[in-house]
N, C-alpha and C. Protein backbone atom coordinates (compact mmCIF):
# COMPACT_ATOMS: atom_id res chain seq x y z
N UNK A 1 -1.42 -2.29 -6.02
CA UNK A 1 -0.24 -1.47 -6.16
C UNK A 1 -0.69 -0.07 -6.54
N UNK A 2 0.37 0.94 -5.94
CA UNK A 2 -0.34 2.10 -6.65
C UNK A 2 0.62 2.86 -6.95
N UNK A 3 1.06 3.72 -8.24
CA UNK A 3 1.89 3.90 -8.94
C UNK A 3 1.81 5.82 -9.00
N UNK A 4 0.54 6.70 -7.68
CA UNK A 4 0.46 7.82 -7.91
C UNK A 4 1.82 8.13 -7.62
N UNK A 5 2.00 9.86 -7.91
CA UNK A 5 3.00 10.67 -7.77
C UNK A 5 3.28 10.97 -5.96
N UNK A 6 2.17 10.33 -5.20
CA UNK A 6 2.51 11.03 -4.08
C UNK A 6 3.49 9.38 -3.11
N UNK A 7 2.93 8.12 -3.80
CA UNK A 7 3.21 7.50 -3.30
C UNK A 7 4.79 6.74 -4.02
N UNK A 8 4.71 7.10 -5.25
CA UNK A 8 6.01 6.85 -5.82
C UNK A 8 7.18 8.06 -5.13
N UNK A 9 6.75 9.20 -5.17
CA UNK A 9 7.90 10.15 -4.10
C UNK A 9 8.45 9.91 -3.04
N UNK A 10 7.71 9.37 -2.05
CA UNK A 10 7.31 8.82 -0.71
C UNK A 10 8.57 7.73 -0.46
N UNK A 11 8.51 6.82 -1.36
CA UNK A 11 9.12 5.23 -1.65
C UNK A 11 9.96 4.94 -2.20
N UNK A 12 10.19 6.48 -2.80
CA UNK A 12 11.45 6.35 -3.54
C UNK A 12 11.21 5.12 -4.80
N UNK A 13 9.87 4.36 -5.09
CA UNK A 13 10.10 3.48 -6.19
C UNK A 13 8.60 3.53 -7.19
N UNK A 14 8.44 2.97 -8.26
CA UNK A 14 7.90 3.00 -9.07
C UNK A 14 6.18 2.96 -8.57
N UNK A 15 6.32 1.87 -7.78
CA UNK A 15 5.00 1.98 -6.95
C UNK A 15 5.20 1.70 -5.59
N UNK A 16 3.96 1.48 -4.58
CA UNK A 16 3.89 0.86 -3.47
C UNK A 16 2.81 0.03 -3.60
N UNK A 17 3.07 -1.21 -3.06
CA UNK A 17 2.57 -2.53 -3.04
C UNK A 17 1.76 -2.50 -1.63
N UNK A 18 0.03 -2.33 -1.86
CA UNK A 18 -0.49 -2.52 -0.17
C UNK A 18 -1.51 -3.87 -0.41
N UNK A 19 -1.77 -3.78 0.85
CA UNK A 19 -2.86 -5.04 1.48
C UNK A 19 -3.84 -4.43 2.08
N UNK A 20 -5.34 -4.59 1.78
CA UNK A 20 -6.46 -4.41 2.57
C UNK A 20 -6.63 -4.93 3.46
N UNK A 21 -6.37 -4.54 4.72
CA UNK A 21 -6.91 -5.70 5.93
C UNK A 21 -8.19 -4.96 6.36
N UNK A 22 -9.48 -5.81 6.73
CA UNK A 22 -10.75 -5.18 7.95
C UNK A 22 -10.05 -4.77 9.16
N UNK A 23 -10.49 -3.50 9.66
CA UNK A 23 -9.90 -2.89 10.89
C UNK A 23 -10.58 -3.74 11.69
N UNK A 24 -11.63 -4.34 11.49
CA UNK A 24 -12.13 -5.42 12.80
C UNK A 24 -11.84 -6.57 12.84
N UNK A 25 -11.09 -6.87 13.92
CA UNK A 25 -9.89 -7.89 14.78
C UNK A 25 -8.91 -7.30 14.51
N UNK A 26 -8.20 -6.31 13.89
CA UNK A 26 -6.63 -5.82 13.34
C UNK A 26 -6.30 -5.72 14.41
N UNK A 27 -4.85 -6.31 14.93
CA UNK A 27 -4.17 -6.12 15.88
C UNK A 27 -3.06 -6.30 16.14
N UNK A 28 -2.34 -4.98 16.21
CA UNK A 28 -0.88 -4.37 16.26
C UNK A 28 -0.18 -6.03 17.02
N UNK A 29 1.37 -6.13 16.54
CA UNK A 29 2.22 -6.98 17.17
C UNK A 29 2.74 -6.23 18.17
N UNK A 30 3.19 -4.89 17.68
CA UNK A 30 3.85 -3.77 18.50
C UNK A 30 2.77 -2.58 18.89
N UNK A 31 3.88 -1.73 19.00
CA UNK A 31 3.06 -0.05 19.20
C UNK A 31 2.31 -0.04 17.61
N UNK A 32 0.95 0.64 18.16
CA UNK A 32 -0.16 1.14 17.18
C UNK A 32 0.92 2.55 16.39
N UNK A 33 0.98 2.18 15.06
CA UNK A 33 1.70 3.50 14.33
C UNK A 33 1.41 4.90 14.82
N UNK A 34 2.09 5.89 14.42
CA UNK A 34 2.03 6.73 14.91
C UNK A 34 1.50 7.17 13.55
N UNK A 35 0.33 8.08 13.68
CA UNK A 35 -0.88 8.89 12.48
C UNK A 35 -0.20 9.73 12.28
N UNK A 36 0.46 10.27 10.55
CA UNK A 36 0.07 11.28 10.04
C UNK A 36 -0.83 12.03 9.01
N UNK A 37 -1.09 13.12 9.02
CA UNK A 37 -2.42 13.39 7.92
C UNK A 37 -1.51 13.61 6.89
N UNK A 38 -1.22 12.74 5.75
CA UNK A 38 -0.32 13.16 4.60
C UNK A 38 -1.49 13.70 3.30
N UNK A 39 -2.35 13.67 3.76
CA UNK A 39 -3.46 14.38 2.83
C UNK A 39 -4.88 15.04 3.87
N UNK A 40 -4.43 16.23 4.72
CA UNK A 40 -5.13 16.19 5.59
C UNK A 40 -6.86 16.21 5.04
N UNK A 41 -7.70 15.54 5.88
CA UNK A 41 -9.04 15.47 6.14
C UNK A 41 -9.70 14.45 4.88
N UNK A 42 -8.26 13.49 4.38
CA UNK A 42 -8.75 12.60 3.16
C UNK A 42 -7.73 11.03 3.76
N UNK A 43 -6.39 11.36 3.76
CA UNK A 43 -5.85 9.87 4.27
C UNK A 43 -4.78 10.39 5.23
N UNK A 44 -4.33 9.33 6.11
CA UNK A 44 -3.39 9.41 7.25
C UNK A 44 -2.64 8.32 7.15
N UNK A 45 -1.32 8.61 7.51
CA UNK A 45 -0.37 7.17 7.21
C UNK A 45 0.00 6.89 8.17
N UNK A 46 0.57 5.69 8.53
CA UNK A 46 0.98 5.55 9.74
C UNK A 46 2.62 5.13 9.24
N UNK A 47 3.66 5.50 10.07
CA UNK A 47 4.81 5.06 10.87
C UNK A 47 5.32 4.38 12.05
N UNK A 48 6.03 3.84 12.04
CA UNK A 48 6.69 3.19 13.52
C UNK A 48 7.23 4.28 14.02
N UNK A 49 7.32 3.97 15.45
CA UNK A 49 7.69 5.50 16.35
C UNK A 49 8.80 4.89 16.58
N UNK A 50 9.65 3.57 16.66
CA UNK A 50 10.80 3.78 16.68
C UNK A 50 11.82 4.08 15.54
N UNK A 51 11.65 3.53 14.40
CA UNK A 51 12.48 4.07 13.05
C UNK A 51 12.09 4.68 12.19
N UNK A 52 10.54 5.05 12.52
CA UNK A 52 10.13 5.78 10.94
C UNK A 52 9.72 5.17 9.56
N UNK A 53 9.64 3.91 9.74
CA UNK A 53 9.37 3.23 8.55
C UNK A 53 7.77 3.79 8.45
N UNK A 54 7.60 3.44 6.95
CA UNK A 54 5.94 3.46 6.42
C UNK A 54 5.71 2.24 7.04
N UNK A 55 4.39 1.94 7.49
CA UNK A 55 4.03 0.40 6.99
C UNK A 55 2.13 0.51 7.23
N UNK A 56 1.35 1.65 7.07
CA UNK A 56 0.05 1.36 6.75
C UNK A 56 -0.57 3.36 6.40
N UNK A 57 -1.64 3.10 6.12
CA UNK A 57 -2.47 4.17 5.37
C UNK A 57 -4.15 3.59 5.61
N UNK A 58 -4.78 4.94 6.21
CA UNK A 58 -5.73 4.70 6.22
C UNK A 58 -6.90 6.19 5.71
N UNK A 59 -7.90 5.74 5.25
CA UNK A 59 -8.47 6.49 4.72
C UNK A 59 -9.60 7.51 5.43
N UNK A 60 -9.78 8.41 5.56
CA UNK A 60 -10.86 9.25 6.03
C UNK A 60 -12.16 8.66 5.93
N UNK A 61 -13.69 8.26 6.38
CA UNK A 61 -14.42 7.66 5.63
C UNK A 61 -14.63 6.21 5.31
N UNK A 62 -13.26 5.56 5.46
CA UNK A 62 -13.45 4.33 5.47
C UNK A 62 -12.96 3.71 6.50
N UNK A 63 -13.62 3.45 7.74
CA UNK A 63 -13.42 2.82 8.87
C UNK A 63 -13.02 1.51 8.92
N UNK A 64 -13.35 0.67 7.64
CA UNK A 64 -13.42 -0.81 7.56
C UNK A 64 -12.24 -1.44 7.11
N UNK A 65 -11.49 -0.48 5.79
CA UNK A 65 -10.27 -1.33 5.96
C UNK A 65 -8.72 -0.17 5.82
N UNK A 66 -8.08 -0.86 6.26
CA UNK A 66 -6.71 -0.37 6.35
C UNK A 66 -5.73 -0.96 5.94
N UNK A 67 -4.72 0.11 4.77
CA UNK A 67 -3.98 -0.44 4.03
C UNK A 67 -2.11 -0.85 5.00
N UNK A 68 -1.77 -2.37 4.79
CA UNK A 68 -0.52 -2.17 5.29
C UNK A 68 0.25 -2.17 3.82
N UNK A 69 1.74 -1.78 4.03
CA UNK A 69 1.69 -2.21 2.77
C UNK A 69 2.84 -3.14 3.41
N UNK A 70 2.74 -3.70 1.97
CA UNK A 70 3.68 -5.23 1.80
C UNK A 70 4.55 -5.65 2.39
N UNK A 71 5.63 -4.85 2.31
CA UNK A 71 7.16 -4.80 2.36
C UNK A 71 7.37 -4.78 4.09
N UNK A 72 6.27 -4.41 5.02
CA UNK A 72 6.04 -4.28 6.25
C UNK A 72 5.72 -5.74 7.10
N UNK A 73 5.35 -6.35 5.99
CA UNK A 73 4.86 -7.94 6.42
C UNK A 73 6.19 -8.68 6.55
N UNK A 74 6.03 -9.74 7.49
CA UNK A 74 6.74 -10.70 7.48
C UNK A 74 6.93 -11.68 6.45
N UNK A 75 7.66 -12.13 5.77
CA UNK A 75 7.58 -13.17 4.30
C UNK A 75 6.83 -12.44 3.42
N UNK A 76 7.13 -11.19 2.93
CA UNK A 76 6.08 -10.70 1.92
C UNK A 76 6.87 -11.22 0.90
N UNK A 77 8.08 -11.65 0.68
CA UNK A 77 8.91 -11.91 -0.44
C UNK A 77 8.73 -13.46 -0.76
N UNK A 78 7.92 -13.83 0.46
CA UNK A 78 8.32 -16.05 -0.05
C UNK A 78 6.89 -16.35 -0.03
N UNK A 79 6.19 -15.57 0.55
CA UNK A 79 4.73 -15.85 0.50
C UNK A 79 3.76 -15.93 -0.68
N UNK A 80 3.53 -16.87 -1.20
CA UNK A 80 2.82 -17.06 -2.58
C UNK A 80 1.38 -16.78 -2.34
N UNK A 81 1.13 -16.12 -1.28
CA UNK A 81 -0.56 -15.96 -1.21
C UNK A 81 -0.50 -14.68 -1.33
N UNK A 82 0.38 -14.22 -1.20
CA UNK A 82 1.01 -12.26 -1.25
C UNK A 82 1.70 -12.11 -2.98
N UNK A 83 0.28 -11.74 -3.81
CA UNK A 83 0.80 -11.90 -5.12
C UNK A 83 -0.30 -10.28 -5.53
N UNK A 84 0.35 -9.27 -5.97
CA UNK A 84 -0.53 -8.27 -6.40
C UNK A 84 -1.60 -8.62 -7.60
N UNK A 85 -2.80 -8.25 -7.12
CA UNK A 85 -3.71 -8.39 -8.16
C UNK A 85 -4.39 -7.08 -8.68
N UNK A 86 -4.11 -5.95 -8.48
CA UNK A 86 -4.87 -4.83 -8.73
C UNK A 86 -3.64 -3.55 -8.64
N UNK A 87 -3.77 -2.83 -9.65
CA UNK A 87 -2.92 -1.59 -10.31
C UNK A 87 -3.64 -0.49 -10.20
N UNK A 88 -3.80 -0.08 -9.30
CA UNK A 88 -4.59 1.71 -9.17
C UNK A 88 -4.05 2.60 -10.07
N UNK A 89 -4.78 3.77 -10.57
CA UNK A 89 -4.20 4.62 -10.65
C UNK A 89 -3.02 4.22 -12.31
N UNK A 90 -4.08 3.71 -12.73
CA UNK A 90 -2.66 3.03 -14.16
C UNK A 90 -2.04 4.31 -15.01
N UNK A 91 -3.22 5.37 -14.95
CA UNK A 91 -3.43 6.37 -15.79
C UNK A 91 -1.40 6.89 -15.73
N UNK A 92 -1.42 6.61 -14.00
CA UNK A 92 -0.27 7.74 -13.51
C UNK A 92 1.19 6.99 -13.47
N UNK A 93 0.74 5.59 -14.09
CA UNK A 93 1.96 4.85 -13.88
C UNK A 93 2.86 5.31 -14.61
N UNK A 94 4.40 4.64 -14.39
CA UNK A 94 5.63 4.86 -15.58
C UNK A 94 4.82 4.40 -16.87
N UNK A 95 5.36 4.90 -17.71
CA UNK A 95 4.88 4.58 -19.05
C UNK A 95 5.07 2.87 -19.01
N UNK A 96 6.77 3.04 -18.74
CA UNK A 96 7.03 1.04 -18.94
C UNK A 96 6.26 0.39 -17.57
N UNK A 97 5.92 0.51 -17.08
CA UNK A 97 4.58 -0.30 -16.03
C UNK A 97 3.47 -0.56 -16.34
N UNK A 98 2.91 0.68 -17.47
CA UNK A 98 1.49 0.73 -17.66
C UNK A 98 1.61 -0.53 -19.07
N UNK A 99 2.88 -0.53 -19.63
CA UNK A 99 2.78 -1.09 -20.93
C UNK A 99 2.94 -2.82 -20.13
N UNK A 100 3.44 -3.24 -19.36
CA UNK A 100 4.02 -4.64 -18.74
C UNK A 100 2.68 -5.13 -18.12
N UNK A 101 1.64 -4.39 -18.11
CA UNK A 101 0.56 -4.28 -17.24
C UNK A 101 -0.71 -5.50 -18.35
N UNK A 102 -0.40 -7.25 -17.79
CA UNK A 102 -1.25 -7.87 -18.70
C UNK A 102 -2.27 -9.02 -18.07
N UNK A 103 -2.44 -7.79 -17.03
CA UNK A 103 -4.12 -8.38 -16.06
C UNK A 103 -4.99 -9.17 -17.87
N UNK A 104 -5.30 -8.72 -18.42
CA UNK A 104 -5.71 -8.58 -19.31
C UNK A 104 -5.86 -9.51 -20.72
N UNK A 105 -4.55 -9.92 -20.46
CA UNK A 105 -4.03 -10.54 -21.75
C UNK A 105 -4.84 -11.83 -21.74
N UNK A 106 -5.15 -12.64 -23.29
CA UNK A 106 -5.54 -13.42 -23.34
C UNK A 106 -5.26 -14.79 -22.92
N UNK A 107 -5.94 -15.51 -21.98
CA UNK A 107 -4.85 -16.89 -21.66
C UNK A 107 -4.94 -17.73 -22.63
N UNK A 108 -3.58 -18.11 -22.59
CA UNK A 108 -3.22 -18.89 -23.90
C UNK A 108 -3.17 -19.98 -23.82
């Protein structure tokens, strides 16, 4: 999940929830997104060319994997193998995110 200022603006929500996939075998159901440089010569996002939705980000430099994010997947909501394990960027979270945040906590 990542909780920066550019991607909480973006989403309109507290964070955005992505997935690492290897770009090798990745393969579109539909049309390949349409690239924009939303941080030119560092990351490019992709959109659907028919509605405009977000649904991936990829990085300058890193050829190997590409982020979709979640909410773009099919069953991202019933799928129990689709469970966030990693909080980027905690520094920049809401205060109440960073505090709910208990990767950490001792198991009891």
């Amino acid at each position: 999940m990542c909780p920066c200022a550019h991607c909480v603006k973006r989403s309109g929500a507290p964070f955005q929830w992505w997935l690492g996939f290897p770009t090798a075998g990745l393969k579109w159901t539909g049309d390949e997104p349409v690239w924009f440089d939303t941080h030119p010569g560092k990351t490019a996002r992709g959109f659907c060319g028919a509605c405009g939705s977000h649904i991936a980000a990829r990085d300058y430099g890193d050829s190997e994997i590409i982020g979709i994010l979640a909410t773009a997947l099919d069953h991202h909501d019933t799928d129990p193998a689709l469970v966030p394990t990693n909080l980027n960027r905690l520094a920049e979270a809401a205060s109440w995110l960073a505090q709910n945040d208990n990767r950490h906590a001792a198991a009891g």
